[in-house]
Protein backbone atom coordinates (compact mmCIF):
# COMPACT_ATOMS: atom_id res chain seq x y z
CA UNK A 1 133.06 111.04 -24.06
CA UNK A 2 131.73 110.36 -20.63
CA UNK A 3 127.88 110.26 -20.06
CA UNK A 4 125.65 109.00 -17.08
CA UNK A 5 122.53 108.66 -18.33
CA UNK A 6 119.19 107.25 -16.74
CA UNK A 7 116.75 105.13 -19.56
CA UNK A 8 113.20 105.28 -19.86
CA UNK A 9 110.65 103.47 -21.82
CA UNK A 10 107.03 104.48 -22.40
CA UNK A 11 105.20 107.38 -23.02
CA UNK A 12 106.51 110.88 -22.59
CA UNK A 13 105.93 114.54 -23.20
CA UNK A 14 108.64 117.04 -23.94
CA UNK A 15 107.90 120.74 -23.69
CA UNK A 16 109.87 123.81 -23.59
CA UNK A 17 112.70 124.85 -26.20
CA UNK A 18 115.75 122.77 -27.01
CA UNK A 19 118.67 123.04 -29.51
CA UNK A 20 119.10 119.65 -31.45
CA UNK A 21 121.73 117.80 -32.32
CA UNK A 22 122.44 114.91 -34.49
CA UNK A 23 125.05 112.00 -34.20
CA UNK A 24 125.65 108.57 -36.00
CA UNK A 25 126.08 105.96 -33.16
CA UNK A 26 129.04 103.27 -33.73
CA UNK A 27 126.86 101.31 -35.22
CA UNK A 28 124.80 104.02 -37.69
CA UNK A 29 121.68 104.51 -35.90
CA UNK A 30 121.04 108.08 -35.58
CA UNK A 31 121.06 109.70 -31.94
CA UNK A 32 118.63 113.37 -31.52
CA UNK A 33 120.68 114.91 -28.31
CA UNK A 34 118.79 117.73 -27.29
CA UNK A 35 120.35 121.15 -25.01
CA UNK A 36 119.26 124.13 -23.05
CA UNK A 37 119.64 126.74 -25.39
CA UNK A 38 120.63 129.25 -23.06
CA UNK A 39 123.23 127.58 -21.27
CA UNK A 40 123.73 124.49 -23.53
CA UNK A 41 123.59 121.38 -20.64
CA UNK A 42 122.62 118.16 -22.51
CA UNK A 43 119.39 117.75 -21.37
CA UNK A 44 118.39 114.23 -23.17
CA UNK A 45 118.35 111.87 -26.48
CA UNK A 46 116.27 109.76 -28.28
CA UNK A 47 116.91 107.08 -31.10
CA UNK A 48 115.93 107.89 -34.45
CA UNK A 49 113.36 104.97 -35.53
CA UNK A 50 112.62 104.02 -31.85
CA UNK A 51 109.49 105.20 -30.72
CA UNK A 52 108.58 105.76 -26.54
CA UNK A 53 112.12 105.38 -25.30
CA UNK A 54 114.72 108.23 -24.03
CA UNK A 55 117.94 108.51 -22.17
CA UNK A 56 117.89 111.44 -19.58
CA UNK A 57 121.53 113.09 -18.64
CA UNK A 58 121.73 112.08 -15.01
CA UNK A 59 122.52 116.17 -13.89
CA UNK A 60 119.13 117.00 -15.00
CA UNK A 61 117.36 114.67 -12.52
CA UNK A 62 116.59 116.46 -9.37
CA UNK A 63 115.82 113.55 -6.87
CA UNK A 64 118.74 113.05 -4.81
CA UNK A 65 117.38 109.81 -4.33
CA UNK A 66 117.11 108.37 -7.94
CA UNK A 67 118.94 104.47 -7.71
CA UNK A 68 122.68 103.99 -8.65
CA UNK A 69 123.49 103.15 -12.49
CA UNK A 70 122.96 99.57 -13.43
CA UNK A 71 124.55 99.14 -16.68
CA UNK A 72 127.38 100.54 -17.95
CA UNK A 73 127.96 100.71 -21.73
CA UNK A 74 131.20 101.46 -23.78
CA UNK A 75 132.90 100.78 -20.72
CA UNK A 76 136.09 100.61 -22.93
CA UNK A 77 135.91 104.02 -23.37
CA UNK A 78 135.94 104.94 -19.20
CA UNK A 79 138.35 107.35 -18.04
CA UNK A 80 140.40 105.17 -15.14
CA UNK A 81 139.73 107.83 -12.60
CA UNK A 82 135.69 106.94 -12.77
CA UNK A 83 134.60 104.51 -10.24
CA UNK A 84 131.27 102.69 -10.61
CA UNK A 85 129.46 100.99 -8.04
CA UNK A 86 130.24 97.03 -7.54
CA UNK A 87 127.77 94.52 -9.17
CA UNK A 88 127.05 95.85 -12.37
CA UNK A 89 126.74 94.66 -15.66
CA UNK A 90 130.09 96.44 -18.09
CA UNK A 91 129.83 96.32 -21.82
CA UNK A 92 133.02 97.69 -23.56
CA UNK A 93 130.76 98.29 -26.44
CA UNK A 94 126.82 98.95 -27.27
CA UNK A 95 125.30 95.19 -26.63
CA UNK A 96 122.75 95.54 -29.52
């Protein structure tokens, strides 16, 4: 699976409906993904056990300007045909 995800720490407030769904990471922590439930786009996730820190699905941000990705995690599992920009920092794994 392919993601591009943006990471934010601090406080936050959700609002409006979402469908929930949850997965075990690699590693067993516990990931809430939450969707539109009308059309079902992955909206965002959050850790289970991590307070004040969420990953936003990139196609949800509106500013065209928002910076380029930075990190890129289980970069092992990267279809060939995706091309990241140059200088950033490749895990083929999750670092924790």
């Amino acid at each position: 699976m392919f993601a591009a995800l943006a990471g934010f720490r601090g406080a936050y407030k959700v609002s409006g409906e979402a469908t929930e769904y949850v997965r075990a990471g690699d590693q067993g922590a516990q990931f809430r993904f939450r969707f539109c439930p009308t059309c079902g786009t992955n909206l965002f996730h959050t850790e289970e056990g991590v307070e004040g820190s969420l990953s936003v699905a990139l196609g949800c941000v509106r500013d065209s300007t928002f910076g380029p990705p930075q990190v890129s995690v289980y970069d092992a599992r990267r279809h060939a045909w995706v091309h990241l920009p140059d200088g950033m920092t490749h895990y083929d794994k999750d670092p924790d």
